[in-house]
C-alpha atoms as a PDB file:
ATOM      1  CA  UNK A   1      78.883 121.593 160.203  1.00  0.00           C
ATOM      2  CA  UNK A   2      75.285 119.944 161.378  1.00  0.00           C
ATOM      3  CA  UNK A   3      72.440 120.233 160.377  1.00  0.00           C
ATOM      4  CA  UNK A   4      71.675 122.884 162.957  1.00  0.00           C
ATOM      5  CA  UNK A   5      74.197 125.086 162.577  1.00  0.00           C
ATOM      6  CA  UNK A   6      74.018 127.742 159.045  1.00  0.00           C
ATOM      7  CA  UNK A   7      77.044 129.310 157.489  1.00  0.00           C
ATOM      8  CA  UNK A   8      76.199 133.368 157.114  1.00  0.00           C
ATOM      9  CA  UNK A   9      75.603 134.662 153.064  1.00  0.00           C
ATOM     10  CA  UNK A  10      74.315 137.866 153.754  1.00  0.00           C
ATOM     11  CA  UNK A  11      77.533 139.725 155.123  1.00  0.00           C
ATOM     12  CA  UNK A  12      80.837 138.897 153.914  1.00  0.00           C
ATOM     13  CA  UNK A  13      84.264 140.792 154.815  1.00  0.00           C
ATOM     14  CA  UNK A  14      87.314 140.564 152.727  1.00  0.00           C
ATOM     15  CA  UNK A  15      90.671 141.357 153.247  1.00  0.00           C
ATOM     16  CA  UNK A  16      93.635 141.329 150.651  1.00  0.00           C
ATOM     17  CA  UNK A  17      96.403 139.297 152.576  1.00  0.00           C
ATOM     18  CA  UNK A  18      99.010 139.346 149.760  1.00  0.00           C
ATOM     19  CA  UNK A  19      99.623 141.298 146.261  1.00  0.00           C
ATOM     20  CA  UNK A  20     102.675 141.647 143.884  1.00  0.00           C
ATOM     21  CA  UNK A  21     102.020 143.122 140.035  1.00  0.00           C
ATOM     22  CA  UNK A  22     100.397 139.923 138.934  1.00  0.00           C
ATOM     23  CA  UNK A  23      97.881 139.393 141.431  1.00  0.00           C
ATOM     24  CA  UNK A  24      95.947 139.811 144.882  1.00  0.00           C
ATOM     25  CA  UNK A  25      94.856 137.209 147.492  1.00  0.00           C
ATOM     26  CA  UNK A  26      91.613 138.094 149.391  1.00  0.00           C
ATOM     27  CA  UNK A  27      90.329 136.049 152.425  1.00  0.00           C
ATOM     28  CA  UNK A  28      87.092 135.814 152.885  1.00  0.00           C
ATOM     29  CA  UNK A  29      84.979 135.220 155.745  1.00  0.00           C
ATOM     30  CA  UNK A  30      81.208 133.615 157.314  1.00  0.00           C
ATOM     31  CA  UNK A  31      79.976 133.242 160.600  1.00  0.00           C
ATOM     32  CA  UNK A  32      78.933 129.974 161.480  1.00  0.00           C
ATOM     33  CA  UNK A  33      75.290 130.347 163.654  1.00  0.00           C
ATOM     34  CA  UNK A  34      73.743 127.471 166.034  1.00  0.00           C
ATOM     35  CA  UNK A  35      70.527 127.749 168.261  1.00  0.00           C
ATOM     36  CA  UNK A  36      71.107 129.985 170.816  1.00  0.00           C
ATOM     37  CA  UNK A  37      70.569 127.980 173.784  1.00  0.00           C
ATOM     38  CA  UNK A  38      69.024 130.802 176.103  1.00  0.00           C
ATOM     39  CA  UNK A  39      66.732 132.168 173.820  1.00  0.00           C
ATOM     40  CA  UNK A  40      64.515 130.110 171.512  1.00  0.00           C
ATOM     41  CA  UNK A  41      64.641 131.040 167.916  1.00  0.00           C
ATOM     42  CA  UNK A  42      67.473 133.193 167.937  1.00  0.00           C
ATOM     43  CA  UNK A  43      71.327 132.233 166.677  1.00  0.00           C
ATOM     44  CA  UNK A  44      74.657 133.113 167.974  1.00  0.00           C
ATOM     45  CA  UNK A  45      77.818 132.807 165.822  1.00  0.00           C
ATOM     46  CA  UNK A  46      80.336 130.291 166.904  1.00  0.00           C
ATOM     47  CA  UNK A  47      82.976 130.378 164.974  1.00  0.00           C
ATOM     48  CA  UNK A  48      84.170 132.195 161.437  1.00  0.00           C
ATOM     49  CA  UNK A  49      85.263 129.971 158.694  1.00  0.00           C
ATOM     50  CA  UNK A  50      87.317 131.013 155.970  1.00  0.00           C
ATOM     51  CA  UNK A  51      88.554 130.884 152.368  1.00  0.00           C
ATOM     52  CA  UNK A  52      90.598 131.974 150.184  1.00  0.00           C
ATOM     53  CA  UNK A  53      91.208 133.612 146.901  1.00  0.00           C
ATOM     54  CA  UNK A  54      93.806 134.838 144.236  1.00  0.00           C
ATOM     55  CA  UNK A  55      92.489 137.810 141.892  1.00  0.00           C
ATOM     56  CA  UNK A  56      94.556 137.835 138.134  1.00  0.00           C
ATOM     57  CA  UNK A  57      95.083 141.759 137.699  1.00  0.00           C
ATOM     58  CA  UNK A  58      95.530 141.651 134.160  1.00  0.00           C
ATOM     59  CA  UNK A  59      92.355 139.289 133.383  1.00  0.00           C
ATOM     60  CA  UNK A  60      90.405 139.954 136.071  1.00  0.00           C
ATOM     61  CA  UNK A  61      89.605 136.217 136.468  1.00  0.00           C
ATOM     62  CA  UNK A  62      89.883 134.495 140.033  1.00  0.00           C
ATOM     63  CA  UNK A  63      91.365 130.957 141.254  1.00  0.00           C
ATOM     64  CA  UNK A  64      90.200 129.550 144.236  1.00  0.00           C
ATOM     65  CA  UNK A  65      93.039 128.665 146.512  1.00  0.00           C
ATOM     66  CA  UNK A  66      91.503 127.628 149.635  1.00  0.00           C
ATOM     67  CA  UNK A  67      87.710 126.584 149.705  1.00  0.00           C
ATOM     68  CA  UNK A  68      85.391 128.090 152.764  1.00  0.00           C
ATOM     69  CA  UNK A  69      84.653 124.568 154.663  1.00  0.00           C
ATOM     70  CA  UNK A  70      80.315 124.798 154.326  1.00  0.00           C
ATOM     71  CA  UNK A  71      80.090 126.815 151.198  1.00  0.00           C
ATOM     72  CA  UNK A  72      78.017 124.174 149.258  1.00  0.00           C
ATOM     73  CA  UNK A  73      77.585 125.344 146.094  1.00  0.00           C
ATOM     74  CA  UNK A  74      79.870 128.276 145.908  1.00  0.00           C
ATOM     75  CA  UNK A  75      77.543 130.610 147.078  1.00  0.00           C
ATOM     76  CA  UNK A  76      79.940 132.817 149.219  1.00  0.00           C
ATOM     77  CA  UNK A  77      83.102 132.536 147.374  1.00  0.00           C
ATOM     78  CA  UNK A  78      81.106 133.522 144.319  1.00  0.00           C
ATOM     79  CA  UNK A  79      79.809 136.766 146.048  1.00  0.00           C
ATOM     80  CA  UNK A  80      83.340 137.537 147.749  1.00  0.00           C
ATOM     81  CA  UNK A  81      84.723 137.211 143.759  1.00  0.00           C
ATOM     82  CA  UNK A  82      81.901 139.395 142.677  1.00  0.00           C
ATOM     83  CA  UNK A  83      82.571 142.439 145.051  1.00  0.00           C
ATOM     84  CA  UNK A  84      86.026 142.240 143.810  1.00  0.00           C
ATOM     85  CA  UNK A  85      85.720 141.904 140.445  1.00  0.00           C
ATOM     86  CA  UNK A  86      83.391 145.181 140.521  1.00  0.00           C
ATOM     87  CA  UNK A  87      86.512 147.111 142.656  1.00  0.00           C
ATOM     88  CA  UNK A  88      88.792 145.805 139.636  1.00  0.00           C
ATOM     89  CA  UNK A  89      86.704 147.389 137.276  1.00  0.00           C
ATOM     90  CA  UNK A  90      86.602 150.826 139.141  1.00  0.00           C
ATOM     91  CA  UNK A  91      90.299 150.298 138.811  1.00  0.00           C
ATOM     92  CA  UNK A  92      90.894 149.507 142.497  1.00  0.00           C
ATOM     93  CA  UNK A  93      91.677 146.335 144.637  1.00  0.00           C
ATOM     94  CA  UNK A  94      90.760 147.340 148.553  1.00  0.00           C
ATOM     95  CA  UNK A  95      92.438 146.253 151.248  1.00  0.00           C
ATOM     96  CA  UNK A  96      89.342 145.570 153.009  1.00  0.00           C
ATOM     97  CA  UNK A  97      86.036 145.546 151.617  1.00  0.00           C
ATOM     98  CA  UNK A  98      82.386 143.321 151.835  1.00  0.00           C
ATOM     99  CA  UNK A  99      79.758 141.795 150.093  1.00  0.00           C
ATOM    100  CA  UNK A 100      76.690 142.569 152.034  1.00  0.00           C
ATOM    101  CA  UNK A 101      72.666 141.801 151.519  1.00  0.00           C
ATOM    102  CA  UNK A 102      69.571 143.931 152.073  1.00  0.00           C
END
């Protein structure tokens, strides 16, 4: 990414892509914004990047499998972790869910 383009944090889909009794992988995903270049100050997503996660059932701990490619410092992975990890306590992994801001 440059320095013009911004990967989303304030709405973040998941979906669970595999499971078995030991664990559950979630993708998660972020719009990539640029400039739109019709209209100044506004942005228009471009693209969606991606990463991925597998959630221990037993532990409730996560391992990263796949890192989102402009997620500098964690930010979205550690929300996209978060929203499951509160699903796991209510005794539930969804098959789709999101971590979303405001």
């Amino acid at each position: 990414m440059n320095q013009s383009q911004f990967l989303d944090f304030m709405y973040i889909p998941l979906r669970k892509v595999a499971e078995n009794d030991e664990y559950a992988d979630y993708l998660f995903y972020a719009g990539v914004w640029v400039p739109d270049e019709e209209t100044e100050g506004k942005s228009t997503q471009r693209q969606t990047n991606f990463g991925r996660f597998r959630f221990i059932k037993v532990s409730g701990k996560a391992q990263v499998l796949c890192e989102m490619p402009g997620d500098k410092g964690g930010v979205r992975v550690t929300r996209a972790i978060q929203i499951i990890s509160r699903h796991w306590q209510n005794g539930e992994l969804p098959s789709d869910t999101c971590w979303a801001s405001g």
